[in-house]
PDB file of N, CA and C in Angstrom:
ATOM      1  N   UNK A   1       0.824  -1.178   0.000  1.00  0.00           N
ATOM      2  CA  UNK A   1       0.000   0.000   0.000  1.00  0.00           C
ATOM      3  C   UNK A   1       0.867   1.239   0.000  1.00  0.00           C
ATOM      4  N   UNK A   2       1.228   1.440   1.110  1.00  0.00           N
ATOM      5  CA  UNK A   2       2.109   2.901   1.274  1.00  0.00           C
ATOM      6  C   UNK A   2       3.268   2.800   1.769  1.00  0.00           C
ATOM      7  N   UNK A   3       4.164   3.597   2.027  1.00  0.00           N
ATOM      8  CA  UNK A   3       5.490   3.199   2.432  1.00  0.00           C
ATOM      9  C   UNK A   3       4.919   3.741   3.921  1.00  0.00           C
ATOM     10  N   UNK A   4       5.595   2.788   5.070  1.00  0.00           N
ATOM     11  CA  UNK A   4       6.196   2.859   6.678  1.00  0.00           C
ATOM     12  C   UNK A   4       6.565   3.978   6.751  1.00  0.00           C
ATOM     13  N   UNK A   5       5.775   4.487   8.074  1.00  0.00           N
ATOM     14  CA  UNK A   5       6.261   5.351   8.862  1.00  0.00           C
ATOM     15  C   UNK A   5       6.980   5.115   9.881  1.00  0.00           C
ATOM     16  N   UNK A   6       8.108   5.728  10.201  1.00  0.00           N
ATOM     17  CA  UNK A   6       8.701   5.199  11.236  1.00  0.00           C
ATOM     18  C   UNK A   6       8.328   5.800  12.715  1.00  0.00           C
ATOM     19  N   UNK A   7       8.046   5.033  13.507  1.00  0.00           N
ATOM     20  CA  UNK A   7       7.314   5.863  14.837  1.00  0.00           C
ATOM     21  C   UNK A   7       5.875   4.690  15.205  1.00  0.00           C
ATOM     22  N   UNK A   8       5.264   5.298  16.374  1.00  0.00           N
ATOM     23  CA  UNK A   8       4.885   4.502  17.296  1.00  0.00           C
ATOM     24  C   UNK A   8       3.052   4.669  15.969  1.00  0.00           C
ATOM     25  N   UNK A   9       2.001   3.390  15.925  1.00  0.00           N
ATOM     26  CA  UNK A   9       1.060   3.251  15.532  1.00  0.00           C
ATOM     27  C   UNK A   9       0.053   4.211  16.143  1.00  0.00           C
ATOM     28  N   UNK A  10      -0.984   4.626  15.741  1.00  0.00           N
ATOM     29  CA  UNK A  10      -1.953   5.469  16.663  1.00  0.00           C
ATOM     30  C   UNK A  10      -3.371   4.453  16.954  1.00  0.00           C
ATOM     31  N   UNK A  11      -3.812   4.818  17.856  1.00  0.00           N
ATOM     32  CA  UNK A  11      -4.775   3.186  18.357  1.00  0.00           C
ATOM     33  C   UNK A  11      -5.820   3.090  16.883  1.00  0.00           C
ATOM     34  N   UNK A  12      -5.844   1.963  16.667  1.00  0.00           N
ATOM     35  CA  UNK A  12      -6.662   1.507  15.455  1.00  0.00           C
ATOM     36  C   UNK A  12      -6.175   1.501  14.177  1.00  0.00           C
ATOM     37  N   UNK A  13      -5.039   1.920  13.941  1.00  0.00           N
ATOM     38  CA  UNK A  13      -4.445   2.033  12.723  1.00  0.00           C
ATOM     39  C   UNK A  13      -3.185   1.444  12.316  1.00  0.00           C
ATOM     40  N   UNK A  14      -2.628   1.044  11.405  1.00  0.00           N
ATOM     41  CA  UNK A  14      -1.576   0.282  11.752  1.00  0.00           C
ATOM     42  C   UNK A  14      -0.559   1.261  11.378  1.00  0.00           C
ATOM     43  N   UNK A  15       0.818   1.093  11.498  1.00  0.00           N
ATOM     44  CA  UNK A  15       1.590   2.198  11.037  1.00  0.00           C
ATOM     45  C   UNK A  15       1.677   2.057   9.569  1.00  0.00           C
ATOM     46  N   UNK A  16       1.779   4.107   9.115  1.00  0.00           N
ATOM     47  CA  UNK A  16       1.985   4.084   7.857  1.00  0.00           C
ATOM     48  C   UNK A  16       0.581   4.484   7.191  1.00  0.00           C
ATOM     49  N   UNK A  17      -0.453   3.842   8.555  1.00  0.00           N
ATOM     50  CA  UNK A  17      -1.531   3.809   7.588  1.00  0.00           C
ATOM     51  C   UNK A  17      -2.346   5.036   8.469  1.00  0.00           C
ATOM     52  N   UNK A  18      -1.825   5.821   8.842  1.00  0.00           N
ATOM     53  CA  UNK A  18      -2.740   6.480  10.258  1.00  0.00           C
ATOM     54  C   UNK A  18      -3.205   7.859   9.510  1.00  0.00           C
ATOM     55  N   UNK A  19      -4.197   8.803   9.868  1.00  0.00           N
ATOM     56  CA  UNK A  19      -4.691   9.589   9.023  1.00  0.00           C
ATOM     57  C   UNK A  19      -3.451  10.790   9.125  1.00  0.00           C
ATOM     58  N   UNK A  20      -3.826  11.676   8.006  1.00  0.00           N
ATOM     59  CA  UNK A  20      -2.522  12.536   8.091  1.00  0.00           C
ATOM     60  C   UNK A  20      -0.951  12.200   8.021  1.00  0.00           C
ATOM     61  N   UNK A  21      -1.010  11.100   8.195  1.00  0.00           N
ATOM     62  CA  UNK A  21       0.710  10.423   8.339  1.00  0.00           C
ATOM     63  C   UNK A  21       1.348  10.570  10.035  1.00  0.00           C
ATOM     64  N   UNK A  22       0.390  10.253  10.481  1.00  0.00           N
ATOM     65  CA  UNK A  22       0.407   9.943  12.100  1.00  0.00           C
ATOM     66  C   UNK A  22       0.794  11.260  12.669  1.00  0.00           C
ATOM     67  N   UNK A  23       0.451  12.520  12.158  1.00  0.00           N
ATOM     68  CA  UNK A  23       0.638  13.626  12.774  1.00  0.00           C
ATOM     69  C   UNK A  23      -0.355  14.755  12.123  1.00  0.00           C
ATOM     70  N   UNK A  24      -0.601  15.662  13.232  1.00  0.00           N
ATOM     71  CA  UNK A  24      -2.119  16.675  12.704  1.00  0.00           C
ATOM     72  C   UNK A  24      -1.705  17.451  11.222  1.00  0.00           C
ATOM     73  N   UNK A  25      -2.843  17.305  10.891  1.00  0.00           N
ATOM     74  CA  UNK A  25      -2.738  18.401   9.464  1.00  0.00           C
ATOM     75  C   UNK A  25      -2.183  19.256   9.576  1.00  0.00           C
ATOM     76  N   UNK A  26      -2.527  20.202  10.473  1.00  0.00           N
ATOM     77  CA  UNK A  26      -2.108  21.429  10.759  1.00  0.00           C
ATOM     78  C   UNK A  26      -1.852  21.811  12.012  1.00  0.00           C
ATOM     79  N   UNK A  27      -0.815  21.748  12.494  1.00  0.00           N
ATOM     80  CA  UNK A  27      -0.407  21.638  13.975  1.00  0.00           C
ATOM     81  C   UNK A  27      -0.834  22.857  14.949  1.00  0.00           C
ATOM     82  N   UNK A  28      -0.812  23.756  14.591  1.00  0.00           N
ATOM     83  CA  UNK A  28      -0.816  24.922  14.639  1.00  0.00           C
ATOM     84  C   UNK A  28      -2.036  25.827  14.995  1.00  0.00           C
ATOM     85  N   UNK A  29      -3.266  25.024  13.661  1.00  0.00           N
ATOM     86  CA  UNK A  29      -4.755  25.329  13.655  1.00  0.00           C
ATOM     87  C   UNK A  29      -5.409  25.319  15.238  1.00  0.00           C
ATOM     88  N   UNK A  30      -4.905  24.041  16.101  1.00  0.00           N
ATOM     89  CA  UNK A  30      -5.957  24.253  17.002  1.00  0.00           C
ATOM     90  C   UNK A  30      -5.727  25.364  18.247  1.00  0.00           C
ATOM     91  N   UNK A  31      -4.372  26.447  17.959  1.00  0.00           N
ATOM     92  CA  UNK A  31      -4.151  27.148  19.076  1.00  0.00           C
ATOM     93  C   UNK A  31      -4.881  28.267  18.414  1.00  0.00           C
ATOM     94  N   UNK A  32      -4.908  28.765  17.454  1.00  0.00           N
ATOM     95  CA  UNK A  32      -5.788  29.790  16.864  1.00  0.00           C
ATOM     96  C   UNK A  32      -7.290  29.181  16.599  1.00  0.00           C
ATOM     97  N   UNK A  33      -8.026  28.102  17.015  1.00  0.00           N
ATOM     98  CA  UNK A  33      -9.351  27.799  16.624  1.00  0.00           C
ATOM     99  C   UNK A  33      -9.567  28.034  18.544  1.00  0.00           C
ATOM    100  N   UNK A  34      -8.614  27.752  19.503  1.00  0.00           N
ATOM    101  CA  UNK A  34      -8.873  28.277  21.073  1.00  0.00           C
ATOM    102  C   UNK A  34      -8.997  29.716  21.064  1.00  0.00           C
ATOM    103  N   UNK A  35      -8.489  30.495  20.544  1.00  0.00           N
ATOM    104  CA  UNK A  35      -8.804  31.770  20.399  1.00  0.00           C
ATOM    105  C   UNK A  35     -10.664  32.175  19.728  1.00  0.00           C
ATOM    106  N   UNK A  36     -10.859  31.611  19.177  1.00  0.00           N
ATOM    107  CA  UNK A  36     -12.263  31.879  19.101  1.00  0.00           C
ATOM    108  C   UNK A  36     -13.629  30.983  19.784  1.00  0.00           C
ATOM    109  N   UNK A  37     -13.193  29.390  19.697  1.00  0.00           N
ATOM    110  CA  UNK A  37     -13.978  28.894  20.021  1.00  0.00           C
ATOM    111  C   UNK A  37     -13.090  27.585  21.439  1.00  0.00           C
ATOM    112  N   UNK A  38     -13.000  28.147  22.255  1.00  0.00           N
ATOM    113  CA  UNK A  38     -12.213  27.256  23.647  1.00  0.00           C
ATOM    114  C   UNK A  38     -12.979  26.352  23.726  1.00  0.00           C
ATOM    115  N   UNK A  39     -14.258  25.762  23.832  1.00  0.00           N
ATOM    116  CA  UNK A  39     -14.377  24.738  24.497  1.00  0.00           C
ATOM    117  C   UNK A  39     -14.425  23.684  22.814  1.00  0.00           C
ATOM    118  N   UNK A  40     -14.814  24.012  21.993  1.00  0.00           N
ATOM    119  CA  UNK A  40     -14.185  23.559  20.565  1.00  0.00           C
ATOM    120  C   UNK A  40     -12.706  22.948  20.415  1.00  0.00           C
ATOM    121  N   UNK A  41     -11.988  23.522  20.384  1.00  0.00           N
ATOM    122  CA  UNK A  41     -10.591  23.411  20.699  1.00  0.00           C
ATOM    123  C   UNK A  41      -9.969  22.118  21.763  1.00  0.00           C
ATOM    124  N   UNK A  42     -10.706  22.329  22.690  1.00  0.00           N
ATOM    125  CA  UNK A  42     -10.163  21.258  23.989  1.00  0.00           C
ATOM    126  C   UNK A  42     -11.135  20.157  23.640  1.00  0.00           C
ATOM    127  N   UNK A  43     -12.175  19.957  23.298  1.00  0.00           N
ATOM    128  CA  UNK A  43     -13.021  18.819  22.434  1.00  0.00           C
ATOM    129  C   UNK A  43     -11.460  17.820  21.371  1.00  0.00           C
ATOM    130  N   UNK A  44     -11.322  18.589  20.603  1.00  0.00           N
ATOM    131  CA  UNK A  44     -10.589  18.616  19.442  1.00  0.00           C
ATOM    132  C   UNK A  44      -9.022  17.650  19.546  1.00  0.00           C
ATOM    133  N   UNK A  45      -8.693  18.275  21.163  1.00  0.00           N
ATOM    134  CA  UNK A  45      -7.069  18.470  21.530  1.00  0.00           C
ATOM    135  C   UNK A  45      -7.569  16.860  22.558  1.00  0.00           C
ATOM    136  N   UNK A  46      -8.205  16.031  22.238  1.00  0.00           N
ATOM    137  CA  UNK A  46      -7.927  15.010  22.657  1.00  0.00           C
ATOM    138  C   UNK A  46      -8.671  15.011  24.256  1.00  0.00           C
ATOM    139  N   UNK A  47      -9.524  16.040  24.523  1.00  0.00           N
ATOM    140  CA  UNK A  47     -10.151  15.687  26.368  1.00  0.00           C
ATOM    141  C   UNK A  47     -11.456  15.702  25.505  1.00  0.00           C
ATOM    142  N   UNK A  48     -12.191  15.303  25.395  1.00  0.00           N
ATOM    143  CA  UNK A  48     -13.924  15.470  24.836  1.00  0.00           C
ATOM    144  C   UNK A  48     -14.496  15.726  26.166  1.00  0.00           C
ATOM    145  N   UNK A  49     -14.620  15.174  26.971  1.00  0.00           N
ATOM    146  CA  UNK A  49     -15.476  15.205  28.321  1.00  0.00           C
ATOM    147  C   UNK A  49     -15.091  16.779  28.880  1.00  0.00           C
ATOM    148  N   UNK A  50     -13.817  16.984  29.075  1.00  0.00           N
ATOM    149  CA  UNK A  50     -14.087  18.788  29.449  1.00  0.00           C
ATOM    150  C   UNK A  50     -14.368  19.475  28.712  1.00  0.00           C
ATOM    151  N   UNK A  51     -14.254  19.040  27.108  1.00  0.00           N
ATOM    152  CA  UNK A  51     -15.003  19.847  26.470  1.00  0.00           C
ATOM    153  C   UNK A  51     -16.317  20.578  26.125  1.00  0.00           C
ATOM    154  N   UNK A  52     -17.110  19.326  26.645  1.00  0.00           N
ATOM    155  CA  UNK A  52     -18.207  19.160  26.865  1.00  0.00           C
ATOM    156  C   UNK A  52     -18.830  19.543  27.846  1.00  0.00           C
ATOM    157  N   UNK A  53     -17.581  19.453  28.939  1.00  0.00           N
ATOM    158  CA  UNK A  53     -18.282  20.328  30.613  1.00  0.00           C
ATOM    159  C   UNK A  53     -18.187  21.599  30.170  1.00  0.00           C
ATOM    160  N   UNK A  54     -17.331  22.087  29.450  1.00  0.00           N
ATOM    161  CA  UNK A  54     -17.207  23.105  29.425  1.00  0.00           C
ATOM    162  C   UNK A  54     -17.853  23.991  28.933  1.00  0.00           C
ATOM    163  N   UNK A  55     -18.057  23.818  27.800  1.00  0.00           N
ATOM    164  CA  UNK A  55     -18.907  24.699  26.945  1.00  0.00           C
ATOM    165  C   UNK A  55     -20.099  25.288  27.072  1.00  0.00           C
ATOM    166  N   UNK A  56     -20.840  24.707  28.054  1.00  0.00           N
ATOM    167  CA  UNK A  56     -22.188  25.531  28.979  1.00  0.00           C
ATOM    168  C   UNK A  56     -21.294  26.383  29.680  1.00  0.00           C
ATOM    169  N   UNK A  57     -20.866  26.146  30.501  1.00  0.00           N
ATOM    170  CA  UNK A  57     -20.233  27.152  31.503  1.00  0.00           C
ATOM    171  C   UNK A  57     -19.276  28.499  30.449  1.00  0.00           C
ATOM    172  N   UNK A  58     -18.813  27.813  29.448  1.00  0.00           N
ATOM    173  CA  UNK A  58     -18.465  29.158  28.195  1.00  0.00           C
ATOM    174  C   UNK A  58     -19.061  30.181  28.119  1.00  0.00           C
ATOM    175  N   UNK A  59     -20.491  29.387  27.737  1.00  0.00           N
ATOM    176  CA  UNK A  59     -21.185  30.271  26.915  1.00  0.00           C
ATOM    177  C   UNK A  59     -22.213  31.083  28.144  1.00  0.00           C
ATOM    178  N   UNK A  60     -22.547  30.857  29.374  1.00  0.00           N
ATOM    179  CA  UNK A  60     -23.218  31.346  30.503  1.00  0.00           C
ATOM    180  C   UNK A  60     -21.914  32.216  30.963  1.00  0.00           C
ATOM    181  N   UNK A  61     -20.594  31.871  30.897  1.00  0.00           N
ATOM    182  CA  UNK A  61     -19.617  33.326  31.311  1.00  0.00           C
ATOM    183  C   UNK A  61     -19.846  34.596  30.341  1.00  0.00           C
ATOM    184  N   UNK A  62     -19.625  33.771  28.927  1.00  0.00           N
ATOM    185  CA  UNK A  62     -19.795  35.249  28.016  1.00  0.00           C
ATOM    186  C   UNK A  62     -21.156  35.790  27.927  1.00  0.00           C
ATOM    187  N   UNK A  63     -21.873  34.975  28.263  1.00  0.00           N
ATOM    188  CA  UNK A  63     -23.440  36.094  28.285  1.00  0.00           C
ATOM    189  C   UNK A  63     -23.471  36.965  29.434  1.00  0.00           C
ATOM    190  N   UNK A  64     -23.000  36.194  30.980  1.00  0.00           N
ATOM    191  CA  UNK A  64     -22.959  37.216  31.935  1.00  0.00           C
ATOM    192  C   UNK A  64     -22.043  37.934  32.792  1.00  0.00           C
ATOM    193  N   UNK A  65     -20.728  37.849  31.988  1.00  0.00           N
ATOM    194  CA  UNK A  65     -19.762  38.726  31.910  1.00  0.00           C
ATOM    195  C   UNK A  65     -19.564  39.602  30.713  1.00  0.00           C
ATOM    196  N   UNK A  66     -19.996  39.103  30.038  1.00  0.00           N
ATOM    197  CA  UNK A  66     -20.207  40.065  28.477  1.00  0.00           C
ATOM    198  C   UNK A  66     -18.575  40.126  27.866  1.00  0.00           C
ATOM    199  N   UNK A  67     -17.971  38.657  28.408  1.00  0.00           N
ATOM    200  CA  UNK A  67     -16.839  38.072  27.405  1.00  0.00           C
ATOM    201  C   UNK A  67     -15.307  38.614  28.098  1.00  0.00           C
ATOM    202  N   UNK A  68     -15.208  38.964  29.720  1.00  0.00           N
ATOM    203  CA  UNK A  68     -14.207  39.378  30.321  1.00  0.00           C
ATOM    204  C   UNK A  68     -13.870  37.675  30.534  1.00  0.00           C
ATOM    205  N   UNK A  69     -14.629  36.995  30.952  1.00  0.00           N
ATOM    206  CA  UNK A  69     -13.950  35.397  31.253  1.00  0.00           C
ATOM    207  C   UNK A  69     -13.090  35.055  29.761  1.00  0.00           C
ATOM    208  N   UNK A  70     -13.643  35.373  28.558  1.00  0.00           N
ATOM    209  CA  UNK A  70     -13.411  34.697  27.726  1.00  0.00           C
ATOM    210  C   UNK A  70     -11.630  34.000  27.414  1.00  0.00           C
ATOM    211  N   UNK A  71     -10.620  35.489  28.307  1.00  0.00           N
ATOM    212  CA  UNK A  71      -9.299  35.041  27.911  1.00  0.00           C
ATOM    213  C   UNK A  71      -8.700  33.894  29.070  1.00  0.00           C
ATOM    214  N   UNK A  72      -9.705  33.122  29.824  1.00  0.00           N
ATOM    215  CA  UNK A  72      -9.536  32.476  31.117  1.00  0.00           C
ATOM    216  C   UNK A  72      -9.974  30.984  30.108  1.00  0.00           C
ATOM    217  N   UNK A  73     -11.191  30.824  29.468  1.00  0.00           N
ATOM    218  CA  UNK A  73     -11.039  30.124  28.996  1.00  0.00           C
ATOM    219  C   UNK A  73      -9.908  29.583  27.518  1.00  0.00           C
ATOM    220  N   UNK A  74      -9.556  30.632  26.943  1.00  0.00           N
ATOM    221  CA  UNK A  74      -8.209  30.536  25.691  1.00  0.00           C
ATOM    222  C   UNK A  74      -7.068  30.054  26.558  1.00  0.00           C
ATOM    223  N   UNK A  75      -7.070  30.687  27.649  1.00  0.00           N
ATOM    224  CA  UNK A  75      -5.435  29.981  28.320  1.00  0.00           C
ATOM    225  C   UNK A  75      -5.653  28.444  28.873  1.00  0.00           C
ATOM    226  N   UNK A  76      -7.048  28.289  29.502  1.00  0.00           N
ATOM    227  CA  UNK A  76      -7.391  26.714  29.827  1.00  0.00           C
ATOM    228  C   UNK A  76      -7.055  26.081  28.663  1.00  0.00           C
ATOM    229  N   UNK A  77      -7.511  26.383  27.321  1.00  0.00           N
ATOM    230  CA  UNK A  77      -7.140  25.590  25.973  1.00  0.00           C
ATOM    231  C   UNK A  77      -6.039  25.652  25.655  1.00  0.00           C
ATOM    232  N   UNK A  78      -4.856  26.791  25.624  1.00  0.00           N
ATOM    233  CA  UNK A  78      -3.681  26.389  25.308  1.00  0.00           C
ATOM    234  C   UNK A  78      -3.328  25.595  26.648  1.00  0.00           C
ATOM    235  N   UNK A  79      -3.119  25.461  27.463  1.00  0.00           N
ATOM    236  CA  UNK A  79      -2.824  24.853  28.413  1.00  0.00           C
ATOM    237  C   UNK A  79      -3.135  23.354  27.946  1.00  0.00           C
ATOM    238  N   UNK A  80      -4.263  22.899  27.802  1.00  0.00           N
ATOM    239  CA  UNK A  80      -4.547  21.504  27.194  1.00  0.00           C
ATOM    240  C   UNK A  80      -4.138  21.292  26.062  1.00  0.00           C
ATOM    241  N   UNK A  81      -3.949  22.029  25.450  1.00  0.00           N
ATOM    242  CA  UNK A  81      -3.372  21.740  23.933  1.00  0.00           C
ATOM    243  C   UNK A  81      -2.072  21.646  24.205  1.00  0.00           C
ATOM    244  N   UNK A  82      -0.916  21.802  24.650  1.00  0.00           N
ATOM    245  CA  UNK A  82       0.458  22.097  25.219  1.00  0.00           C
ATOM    246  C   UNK A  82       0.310  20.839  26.168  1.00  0.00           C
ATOM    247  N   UNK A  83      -0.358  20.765  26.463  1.00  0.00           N
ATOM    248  CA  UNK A  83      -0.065  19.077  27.140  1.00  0.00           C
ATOM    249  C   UNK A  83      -0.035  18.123  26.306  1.00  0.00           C
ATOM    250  N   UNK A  84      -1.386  18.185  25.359  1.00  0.00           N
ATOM    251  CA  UNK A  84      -1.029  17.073  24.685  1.00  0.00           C
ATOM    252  C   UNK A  84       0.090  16.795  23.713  1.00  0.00           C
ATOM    253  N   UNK A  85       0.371  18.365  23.138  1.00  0.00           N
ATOM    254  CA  UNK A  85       1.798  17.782  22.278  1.00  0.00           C
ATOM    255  C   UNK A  85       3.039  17.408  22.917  1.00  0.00           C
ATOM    256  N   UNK A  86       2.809  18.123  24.546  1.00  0.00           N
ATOM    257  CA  UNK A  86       4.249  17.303  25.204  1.00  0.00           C
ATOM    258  C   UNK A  86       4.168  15.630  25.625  1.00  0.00           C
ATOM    259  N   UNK A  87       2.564  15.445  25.724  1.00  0.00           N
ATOM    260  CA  UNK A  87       2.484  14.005  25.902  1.00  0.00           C
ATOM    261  C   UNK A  87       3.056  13.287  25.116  1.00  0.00           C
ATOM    262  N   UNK A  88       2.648  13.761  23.776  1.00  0.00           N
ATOM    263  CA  UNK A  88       3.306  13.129  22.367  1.00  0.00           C
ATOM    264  C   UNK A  88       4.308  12.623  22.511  1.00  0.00           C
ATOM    265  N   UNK A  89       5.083  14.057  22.437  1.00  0.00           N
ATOM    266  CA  UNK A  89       6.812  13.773  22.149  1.00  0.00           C
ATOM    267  C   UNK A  89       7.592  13.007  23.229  1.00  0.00           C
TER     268      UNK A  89
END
């Protein structure tokens, strides 16, 4: 089929065969997609379940703070996103 990648398989896929070539499309995309949409982002970055806690509590800060929380939640997402690529490596 394709030529071997060298490096560890990702669960369900065998190596070589993993989407993207066992690394994100765009590495980069999900620290600028936390800038607009945080609980999106941490969904994305591999936690689904806080993502999911989260995103009510998002969207009830920016309605009744009128979006002063909002840079509390962007740093929670880089923060999770920065974990997972150090988990990686």
């Amino acid at each position: 089929m394709g030529r071997p990648i060298a490096g560890k398989a990702r669960a369900g896929f065998p190596v070589g065969l993993e989407p993207f070539g066992g690394r994100a499309h765009l590495p980069g995309m999900n620290y600028i997609l936390a800038l607009l949409l945080p609980p999106l982002s941490i969904f994305l970055a591999g936690r689904p379940i806080l993502g999911l806690l989260i995103a009510p509590v998002w969207v009830l800060a920016l309605f009744f703070s009128g979006g002063l929380t909002h840079p509390m939640f962007i740093l929670l997402a880089w923060f999770v996103i920065f974990e997972r690529r150090e988990r990686r490596s």
